[in-house]
PDB file of N, CA and C in Angstrom:
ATOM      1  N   UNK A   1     139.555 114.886  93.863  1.00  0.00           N
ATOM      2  CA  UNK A   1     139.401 115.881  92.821  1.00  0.00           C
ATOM      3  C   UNK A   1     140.179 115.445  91.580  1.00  0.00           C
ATOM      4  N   UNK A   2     139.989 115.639  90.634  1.00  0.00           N
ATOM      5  CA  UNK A   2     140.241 115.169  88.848  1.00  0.00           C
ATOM      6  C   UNK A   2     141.393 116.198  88.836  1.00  0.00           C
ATOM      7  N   UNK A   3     141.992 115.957  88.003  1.00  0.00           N
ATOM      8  CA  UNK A   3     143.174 116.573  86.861  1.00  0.00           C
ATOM      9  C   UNK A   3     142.795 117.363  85.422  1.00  0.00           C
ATOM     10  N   UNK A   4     142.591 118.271  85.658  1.00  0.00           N
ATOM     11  CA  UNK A   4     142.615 119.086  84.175  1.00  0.00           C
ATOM     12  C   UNK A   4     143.435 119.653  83.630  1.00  0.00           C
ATOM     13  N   UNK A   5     143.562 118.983  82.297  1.00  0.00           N
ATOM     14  CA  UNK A   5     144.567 120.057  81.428  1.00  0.00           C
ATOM     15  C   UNK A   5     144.056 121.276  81.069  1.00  0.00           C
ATOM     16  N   UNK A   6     145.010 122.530  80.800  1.00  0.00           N
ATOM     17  CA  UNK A   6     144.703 123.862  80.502  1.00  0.00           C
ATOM     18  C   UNK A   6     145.491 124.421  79.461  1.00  0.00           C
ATOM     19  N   UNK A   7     145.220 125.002  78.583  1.00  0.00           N
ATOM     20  CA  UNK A   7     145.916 126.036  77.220  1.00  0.00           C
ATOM     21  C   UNK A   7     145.530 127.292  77.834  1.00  0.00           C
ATOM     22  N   UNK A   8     146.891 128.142  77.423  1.00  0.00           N
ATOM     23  CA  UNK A   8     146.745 129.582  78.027  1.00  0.00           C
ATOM     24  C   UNK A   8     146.879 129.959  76.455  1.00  0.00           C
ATOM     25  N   UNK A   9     145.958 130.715  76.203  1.00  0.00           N
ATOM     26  CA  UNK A   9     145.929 131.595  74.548  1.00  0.00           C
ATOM     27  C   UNK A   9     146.841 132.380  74.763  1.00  0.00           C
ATOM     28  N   UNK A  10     147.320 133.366  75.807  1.00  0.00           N
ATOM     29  CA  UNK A  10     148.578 134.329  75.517  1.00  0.00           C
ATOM     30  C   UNK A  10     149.792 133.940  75.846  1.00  0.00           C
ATOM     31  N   UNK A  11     150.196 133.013  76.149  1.00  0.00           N
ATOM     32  CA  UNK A  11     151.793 132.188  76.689  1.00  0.00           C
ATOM     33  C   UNK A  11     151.518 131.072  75.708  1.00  0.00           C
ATOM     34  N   UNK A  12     150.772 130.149  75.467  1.00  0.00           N
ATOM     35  CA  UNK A  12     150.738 129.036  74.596  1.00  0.00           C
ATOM     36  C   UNK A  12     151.206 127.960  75.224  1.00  0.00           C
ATOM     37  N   UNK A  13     151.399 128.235  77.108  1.00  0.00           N
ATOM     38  CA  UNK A  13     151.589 126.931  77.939  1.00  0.00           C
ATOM     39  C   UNK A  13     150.697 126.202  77.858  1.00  0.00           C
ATOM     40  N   UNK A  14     150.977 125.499  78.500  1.00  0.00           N
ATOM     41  CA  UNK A  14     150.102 123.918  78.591  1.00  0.00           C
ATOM     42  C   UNK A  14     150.144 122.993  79.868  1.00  0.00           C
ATOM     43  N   UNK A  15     149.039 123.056  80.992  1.00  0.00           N
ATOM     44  CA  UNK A  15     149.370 123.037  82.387  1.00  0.00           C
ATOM     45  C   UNK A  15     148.364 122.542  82.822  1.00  0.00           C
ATOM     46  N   UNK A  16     148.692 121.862  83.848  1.00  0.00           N
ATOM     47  CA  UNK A  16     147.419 120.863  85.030  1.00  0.00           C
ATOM     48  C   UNK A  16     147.041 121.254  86.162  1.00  0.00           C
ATOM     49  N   UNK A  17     146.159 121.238  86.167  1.00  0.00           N
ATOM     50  CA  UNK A  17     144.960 121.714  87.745  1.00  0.00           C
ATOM     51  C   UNK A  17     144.623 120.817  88.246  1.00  0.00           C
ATOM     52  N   UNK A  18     144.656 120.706  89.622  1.00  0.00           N
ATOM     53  CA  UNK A  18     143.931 119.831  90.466  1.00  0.00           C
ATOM     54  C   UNK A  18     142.437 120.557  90.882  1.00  0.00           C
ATOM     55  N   UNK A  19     141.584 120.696  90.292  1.00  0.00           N
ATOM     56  CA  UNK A  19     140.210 121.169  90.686  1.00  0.00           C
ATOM     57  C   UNK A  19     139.195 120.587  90.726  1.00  0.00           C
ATOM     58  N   UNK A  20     137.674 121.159  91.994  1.00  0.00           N
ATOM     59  CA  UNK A  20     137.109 120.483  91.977  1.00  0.00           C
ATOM     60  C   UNK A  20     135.782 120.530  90.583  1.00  0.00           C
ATOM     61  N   UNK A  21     135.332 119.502  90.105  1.00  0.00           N
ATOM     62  CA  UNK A  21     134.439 119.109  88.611  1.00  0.00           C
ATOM     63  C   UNK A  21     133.644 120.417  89.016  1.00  0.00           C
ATOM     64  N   UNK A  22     132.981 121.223  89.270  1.00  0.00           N
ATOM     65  CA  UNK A  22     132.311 122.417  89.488  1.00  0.00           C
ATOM     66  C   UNK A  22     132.907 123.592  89.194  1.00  0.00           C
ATOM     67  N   UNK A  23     134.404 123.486  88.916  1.00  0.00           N
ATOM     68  CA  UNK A  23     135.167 124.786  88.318  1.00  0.00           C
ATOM     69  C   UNK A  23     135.927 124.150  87.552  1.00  0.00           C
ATOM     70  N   UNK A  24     135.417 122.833  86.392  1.00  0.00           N
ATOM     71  CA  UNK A  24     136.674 122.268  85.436  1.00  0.00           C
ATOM     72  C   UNK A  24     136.637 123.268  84.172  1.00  0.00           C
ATOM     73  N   UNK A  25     135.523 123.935  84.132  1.00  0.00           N
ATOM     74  CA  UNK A  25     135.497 124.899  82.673  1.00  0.00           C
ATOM     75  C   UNK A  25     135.390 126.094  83.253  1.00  0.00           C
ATOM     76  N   UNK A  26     135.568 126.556  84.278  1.00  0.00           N
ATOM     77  CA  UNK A  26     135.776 128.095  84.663  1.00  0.00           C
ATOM     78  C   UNK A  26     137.485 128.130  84.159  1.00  0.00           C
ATOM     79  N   UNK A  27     137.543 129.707  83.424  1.00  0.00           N
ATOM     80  CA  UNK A  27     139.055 130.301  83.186  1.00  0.00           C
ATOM     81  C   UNK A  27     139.890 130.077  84.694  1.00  0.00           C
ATOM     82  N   UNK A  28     141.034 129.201  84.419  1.00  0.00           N
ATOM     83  CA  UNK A  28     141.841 129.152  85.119  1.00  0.00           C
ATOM     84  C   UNK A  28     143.239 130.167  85.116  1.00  0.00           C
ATOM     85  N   UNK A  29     143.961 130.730  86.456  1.00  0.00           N
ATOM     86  CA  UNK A  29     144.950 131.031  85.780  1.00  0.00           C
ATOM     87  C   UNK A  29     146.358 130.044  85.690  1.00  0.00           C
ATOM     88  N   UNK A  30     147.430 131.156  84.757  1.00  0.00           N
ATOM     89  CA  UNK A  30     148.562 130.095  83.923  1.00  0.00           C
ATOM     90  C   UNK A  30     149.346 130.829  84.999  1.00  0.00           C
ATOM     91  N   UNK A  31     150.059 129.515  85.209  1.00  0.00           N
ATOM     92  CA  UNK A  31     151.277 129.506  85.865  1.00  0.00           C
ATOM     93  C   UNK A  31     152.387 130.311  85.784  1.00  0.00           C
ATOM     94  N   UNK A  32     152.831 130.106  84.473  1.00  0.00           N
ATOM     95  CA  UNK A  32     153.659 130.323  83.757  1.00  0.00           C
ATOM     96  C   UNK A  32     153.749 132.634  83.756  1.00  0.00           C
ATOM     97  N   UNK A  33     152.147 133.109  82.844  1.00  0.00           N
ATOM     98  CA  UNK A  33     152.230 134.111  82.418  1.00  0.00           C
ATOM     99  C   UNK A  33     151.688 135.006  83.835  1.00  0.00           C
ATOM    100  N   UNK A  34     150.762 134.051  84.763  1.00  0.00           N
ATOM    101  CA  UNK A  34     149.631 134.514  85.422  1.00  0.00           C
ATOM    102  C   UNK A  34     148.545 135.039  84.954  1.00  0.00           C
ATOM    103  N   UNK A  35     148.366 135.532  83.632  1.00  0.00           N
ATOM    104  CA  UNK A  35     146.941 135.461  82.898  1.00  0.00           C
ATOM    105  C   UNK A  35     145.681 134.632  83.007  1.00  0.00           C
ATOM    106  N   UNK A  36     144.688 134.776  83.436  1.00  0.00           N
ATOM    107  CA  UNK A  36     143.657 134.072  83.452  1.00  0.00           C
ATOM    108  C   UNK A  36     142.871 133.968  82.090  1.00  0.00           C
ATOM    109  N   UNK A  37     143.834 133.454  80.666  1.00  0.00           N
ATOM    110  CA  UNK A  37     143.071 133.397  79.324  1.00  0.00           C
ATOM    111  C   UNK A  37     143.005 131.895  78.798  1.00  0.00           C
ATOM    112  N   UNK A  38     143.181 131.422  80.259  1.00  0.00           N
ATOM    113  CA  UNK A  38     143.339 129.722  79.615  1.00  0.00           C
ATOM    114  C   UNK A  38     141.611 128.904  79.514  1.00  0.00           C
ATOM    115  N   UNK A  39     141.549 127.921  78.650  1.00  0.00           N
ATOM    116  CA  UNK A  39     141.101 127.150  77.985  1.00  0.00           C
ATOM    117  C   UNK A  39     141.085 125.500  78.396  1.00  0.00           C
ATOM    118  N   UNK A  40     140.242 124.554  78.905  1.00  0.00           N
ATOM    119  CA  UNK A  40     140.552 123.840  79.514  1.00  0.00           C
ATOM    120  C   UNK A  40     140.611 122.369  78.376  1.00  0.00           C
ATOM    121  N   UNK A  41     141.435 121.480  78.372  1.00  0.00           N
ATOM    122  CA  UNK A  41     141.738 120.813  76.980  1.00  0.00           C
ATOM    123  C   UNK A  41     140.916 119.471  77.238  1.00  0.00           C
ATOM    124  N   UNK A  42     140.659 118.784  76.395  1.00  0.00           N
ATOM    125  CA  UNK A  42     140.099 117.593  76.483  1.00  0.00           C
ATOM    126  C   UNK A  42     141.007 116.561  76.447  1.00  0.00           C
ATOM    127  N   UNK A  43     141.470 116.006  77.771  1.00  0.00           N
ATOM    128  CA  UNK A  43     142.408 114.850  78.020  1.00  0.00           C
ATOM    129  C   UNK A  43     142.001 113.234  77.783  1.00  0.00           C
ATOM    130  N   UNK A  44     143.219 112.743  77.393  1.00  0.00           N
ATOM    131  CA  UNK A  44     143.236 111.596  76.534  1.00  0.00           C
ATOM    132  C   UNK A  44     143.533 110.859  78.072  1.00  0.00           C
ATOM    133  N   UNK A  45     142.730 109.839  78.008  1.00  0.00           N
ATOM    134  CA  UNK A  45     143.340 108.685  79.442  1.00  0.00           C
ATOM    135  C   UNK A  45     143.476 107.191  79.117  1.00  0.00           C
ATOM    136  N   UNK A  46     143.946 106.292  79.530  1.00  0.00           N
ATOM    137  CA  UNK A  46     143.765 104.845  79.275  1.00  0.00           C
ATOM    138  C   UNK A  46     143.353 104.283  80.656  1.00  0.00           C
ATOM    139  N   UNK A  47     142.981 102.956  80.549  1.00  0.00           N
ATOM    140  CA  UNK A  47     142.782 102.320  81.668  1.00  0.00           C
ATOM    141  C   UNK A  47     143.217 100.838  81.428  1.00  0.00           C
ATOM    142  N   UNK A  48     142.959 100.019  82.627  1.00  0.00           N
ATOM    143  CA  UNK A  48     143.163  98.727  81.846  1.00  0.00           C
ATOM    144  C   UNK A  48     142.764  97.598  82.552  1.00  0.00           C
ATOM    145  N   UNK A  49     141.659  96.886  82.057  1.00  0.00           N
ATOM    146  CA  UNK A  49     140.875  95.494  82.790  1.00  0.00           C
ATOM    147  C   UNK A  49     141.278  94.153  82.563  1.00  0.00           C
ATOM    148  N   UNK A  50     141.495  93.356  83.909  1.00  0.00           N
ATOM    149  CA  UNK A  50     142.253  92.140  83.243  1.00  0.00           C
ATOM    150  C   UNK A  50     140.761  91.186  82.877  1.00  0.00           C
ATOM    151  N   UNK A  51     141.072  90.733  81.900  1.00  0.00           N
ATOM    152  CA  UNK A  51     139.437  90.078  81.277  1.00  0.00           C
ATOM    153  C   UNK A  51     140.417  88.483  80.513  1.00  0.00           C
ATOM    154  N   UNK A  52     139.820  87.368  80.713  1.00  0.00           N
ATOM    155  CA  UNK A  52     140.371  86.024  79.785  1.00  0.00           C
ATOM    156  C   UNK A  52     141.919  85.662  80.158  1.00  0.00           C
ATOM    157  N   UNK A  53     141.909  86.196  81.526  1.00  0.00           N
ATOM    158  CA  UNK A  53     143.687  86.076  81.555  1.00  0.00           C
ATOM    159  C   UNK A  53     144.306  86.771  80.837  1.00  0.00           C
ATOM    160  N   UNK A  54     144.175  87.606  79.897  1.00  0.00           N
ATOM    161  CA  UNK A  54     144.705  88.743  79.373  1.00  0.00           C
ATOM    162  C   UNK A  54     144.115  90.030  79.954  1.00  0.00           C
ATOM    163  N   UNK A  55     145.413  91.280  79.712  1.00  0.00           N
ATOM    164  CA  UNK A  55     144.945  92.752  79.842  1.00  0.00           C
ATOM    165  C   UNK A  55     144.725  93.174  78.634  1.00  0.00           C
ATOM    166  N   UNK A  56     143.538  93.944  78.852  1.00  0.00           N
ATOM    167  CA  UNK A  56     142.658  94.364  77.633  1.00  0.00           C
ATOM    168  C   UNK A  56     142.899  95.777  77.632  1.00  0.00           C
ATOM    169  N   UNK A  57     143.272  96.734  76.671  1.00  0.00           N
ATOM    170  CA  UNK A  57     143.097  97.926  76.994  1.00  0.00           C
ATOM    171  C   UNK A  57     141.894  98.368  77.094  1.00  0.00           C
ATOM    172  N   UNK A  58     141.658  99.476  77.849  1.00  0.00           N
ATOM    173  CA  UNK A  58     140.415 100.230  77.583  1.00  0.00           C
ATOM    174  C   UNK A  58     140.486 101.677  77.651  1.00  0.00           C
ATOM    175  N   UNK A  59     139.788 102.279  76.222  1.00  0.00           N
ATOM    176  CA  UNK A  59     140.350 104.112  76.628  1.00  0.00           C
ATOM    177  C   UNK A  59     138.954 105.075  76.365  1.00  0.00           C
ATOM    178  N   UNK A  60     138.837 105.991  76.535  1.00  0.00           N
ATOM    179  CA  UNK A  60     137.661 106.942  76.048  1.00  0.00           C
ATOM    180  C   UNK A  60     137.275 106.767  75.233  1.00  0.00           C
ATOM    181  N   UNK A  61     138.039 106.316  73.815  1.00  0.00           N
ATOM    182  CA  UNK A  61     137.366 106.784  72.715  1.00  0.00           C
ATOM    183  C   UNK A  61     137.412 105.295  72.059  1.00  0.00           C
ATOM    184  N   UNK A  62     137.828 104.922  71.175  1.00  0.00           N
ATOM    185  CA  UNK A  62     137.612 103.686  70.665  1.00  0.00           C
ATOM    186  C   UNK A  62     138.156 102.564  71.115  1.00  0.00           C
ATOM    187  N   UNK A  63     138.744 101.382  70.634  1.00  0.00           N
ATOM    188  CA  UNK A  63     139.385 100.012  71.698  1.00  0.00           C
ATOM    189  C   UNK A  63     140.590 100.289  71.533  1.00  0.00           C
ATOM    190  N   UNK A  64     141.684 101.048  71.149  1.00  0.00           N
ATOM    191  CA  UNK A  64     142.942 101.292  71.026  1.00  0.00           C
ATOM    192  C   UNK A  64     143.335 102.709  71.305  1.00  0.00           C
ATOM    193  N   UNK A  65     144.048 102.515  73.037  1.00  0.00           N
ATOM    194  CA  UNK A  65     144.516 104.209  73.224  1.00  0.00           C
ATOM    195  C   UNK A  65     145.492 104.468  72.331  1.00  0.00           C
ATOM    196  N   UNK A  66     146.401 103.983  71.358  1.00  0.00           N
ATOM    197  CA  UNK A  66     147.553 104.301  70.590  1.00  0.00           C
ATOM    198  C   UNK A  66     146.830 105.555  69.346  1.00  0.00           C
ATOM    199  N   UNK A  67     145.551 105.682  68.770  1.00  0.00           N
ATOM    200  CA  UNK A  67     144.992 106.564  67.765  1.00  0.00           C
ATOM    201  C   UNK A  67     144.042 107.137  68.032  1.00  0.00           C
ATOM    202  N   UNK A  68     143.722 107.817  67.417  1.00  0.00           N
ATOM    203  CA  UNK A  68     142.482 108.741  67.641  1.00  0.00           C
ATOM    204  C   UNK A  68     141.393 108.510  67.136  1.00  0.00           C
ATOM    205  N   UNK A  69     141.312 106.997  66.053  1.00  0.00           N
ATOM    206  CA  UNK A  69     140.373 106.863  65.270  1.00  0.00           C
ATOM    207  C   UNK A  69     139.334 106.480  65.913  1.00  0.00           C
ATOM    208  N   UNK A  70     138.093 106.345  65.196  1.00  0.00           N
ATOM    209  CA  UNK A  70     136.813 105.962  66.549  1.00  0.00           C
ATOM    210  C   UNK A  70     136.346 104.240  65.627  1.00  0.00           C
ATOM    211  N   UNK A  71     137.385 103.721  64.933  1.00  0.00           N
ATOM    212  CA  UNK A  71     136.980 102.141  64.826  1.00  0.00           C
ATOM    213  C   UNK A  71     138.900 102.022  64.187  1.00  0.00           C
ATOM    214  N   UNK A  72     138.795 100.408  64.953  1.00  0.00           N
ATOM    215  CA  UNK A  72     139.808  99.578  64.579  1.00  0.00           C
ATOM    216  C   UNK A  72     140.141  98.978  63.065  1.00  0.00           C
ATOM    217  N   UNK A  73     139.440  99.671  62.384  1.00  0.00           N
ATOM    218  CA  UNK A  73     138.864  98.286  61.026  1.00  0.00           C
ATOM    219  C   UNK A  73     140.248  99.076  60.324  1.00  0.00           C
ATOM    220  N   UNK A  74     140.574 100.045  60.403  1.00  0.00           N
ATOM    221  CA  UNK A  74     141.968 100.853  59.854  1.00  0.00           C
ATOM    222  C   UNK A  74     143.016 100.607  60.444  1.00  0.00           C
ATOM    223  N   UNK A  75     143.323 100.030  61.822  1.00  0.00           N
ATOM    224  CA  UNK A  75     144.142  99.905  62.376  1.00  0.00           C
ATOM    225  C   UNK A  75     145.667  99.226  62.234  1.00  0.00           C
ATOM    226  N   UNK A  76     146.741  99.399  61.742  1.00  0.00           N
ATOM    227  CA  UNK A  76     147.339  98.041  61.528  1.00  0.00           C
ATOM    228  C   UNK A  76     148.726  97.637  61.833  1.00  0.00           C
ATOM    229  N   UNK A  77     148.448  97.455  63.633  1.00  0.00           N
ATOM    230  CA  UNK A  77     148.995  97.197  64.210  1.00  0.00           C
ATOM    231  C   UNK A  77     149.287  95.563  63.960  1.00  0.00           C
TER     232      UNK A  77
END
């Protein structure tokens, strides 16, 4: 079973579920308040493939988990 992050709108925690993908967007409740007004967040992950004798990153969204941008051509690392 996956890891979901959760936002509770009336506490403003911020908390992880172990649930199964068939209840990842059903209202969960918060830990914290016990309110069931939470919101399930869209989590950032990395991974990483060894490719050329080097490790390459690899993430969801563009070739660099360090930003959020969706191209490198700004990048300047």
């Amino acid at each position: 079973m996956p890891i979901y992050e959760y936002f509770c709108e009336t506490c403003q925690d911020k908390f992880e579920l172990l649930r199964p993908f068939s209840k990842a967007d059903a209202p969960a409740i918060c830990p914290a308040c016990h309110k069931e007004s939470s919101r399930r967040l869209l989590s950032r992950f990395a991974c990483f493939s060894k490719g050329d004798g080097e490790n390459q990153a690899i993430s969801g969204a563009g070739g660099c988990s360090s930003c959020a941008s969706s191209s490198c051509a700004g990048c300047k690392r």
